[in-house]
N, C-alpha and C. Protein backbone atom coordinates (compact mmCIF):
# COMPACT_ATOMS: atom_id res chain seq x y z
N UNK A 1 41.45 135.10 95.00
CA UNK A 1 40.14 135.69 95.23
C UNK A 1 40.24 136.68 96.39
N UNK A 2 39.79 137.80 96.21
CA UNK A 2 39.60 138.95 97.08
C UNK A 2 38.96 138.48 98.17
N UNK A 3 38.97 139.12 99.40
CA UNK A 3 37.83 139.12 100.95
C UNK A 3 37.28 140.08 100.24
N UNK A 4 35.94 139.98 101.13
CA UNK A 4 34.83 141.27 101.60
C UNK A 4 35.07 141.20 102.43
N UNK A 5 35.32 142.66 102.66
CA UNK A 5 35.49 143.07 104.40
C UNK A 5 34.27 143.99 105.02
N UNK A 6 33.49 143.83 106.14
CA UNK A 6 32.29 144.63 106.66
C UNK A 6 33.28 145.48 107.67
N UNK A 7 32.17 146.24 107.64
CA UNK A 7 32.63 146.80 109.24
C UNK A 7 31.02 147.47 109.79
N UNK A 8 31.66 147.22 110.95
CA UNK A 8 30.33 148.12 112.09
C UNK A 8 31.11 149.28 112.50
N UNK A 9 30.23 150.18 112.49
CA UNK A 9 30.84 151.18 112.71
C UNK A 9 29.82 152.40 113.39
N UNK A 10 30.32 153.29 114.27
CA UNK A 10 28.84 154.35 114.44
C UNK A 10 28.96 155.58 113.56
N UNK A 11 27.47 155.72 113.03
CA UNK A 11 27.36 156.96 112.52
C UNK A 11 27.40 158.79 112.66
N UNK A 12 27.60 158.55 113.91
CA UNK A 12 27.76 160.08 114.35
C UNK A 12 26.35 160.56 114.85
N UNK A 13 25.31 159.98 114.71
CA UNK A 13 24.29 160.09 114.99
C UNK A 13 23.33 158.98 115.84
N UNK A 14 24.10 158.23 116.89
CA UNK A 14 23.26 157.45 117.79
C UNK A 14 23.29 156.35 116.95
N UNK A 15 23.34 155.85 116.17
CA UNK A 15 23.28 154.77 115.77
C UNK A 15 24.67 154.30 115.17
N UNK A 16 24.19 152.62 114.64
CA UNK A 16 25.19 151.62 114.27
C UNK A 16 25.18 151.52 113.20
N UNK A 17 26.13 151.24 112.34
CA UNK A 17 26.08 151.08 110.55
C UNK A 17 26.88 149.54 110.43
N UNK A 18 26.57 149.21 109.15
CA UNK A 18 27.26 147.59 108.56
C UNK A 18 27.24 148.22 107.18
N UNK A 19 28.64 148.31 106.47
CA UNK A 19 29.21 149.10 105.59
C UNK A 19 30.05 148.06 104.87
N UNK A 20 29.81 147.76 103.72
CA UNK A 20 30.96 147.39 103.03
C UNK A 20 32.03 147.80 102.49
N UNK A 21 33.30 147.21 102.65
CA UNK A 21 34.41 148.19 102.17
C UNK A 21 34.34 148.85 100.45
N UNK A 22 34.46 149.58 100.02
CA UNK A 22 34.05 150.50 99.11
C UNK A 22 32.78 150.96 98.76
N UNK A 23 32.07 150.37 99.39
CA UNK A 23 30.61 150.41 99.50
C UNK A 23 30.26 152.42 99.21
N UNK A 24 29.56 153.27 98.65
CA UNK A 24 28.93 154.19 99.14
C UNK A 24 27.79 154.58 100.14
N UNK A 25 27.05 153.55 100.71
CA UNK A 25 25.86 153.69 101.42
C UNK A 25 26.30 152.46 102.36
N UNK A 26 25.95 152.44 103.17
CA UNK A 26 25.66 151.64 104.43
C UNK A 26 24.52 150.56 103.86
N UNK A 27 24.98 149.25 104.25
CA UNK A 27 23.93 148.00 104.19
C UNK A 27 22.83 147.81 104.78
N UNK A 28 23.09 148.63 106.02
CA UNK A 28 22.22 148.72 107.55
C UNK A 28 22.38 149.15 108.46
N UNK A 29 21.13 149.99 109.05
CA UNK A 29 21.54 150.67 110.16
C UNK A 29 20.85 150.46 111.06
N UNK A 30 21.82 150.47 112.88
CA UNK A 30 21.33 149.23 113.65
C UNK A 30 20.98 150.93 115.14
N UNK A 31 20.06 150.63 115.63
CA UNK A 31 20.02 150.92 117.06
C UNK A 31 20.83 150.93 117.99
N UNK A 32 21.22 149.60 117.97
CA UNK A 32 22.30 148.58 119.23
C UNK A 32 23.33 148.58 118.53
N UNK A 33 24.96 148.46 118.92
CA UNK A 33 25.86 148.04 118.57
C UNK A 33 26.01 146.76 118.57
N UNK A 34 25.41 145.54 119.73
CA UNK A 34 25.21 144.43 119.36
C UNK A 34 24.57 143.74 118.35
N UNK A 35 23.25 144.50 118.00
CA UNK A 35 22.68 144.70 116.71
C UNK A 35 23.29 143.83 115.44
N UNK A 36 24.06 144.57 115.40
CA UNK A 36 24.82 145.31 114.08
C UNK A 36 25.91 144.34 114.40
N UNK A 37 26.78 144.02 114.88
CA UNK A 37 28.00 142.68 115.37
C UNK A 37 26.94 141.60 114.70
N UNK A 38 25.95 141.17 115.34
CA UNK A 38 25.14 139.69 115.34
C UNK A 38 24.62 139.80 113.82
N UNK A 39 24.47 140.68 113.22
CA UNK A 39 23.79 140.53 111.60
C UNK A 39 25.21 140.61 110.90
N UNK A 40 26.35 141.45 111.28
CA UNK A 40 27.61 141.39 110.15
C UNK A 40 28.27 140.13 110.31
N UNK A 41 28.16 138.93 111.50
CA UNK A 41 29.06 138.54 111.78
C UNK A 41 28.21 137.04 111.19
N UNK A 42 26.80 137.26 110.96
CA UNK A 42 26.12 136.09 110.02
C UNK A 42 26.38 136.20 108.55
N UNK A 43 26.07 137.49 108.65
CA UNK A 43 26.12 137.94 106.82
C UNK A 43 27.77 137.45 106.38
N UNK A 44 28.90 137.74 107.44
CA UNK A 44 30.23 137.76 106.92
C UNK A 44 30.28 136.29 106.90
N UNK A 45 30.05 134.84 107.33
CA UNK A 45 29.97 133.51 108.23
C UNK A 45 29.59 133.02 106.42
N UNK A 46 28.08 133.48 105.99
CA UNK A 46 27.75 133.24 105.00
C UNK A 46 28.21 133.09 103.94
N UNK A 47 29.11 134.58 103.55
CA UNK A 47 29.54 134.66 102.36
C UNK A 47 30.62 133.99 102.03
N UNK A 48 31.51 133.64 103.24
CA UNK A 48 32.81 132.58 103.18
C UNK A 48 33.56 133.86 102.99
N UNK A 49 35.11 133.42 102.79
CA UNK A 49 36.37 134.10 102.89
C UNK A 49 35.71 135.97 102.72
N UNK A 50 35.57 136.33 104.33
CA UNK A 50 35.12 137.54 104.21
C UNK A 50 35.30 137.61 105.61
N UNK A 51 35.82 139.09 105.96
CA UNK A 51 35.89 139.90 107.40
C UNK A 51 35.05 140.54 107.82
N UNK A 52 34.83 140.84 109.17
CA UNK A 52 34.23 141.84 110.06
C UNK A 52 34.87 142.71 110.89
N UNK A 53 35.07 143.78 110.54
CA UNK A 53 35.93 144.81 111.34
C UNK A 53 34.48 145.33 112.36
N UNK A 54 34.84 145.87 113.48
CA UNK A 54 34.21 146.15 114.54
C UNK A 54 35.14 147.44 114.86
N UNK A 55 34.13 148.51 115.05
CA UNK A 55 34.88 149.72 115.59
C UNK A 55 34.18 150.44 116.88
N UNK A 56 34.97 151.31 117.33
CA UNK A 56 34.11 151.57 118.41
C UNK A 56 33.79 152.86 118.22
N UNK A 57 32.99 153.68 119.41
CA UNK A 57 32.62 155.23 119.18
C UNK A 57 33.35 155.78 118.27
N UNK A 58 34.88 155.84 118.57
CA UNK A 58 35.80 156.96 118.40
C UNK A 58 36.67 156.31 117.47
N UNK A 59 36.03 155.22 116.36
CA UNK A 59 36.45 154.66 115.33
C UNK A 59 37.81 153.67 115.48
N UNK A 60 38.22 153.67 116.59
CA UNK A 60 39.19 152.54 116.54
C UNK A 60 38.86 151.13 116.64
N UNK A 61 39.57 150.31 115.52
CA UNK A 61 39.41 148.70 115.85
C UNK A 61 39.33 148.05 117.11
N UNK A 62 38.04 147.38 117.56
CA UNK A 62 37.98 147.33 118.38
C UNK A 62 38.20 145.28 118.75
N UNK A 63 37.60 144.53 116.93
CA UNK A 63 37.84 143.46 117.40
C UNK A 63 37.72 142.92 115.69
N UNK A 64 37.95 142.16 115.40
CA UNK A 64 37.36 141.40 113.70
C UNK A 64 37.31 139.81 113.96
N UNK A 65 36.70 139.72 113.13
CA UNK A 65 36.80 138.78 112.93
C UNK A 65 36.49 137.83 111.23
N UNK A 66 37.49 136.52 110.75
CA UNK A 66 37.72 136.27 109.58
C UNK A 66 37.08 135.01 109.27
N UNK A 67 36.45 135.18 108.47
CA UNK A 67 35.43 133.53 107.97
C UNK A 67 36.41 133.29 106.63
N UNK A 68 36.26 131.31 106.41
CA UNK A 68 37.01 130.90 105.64
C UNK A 68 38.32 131.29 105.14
N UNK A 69 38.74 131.01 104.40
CA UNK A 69 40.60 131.59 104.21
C UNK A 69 41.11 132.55 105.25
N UNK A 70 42.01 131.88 106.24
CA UNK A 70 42.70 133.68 106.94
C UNK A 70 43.60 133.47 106.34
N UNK A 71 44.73 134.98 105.71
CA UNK A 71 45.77 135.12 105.26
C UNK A 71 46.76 134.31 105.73
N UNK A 72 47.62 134.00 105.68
CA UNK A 72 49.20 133.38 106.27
C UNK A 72 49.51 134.35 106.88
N UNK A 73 50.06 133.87 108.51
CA UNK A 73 50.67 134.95 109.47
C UNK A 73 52.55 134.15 109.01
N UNK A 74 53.03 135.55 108.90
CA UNK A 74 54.52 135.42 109.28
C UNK A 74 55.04 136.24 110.27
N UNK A 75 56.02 135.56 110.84
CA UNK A 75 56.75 136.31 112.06
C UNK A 75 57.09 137.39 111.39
N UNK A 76 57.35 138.14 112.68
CA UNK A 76 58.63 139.86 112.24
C UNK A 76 57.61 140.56 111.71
């Protein structure tokens, strides 16, 4: 079974987005960047085996986090 992966992300325009991966449109758009963390990180909690990518201004990963199944880590 596949993840859903979210992400928060900013829009270029003052605000916060919660985007699903292949998604075309944004789920929601937040004011606050905390906002937008506290609703993806319920919505992701909910759905079970599903991520939250968190980005910052300048689009780099800034933190995620993984509900139900995390992948297997291997060394190297």
């Amino acid at each position: 079974m596949q993840r859903d992966r979210f992400f928060v992300d900013a829009d270029g325009g003052g605000k916060w987005i919660l985007i699903r991966q292949g998604a075309a449109r944004p789920l929601r758009s937040f004011r606050l960047k905390q906002e937008a963390v506290r609703y993806g990180r319920n919505m992701a909690r909910k759905r079970g085996n599903s991520q939250l990518v968190v980005k910052g201004r300048n689009h780099d990963i800034q933190t995620e986090w993984t509900y139900d199944r995390d992948p297997r880590r291997h060394p190297g």
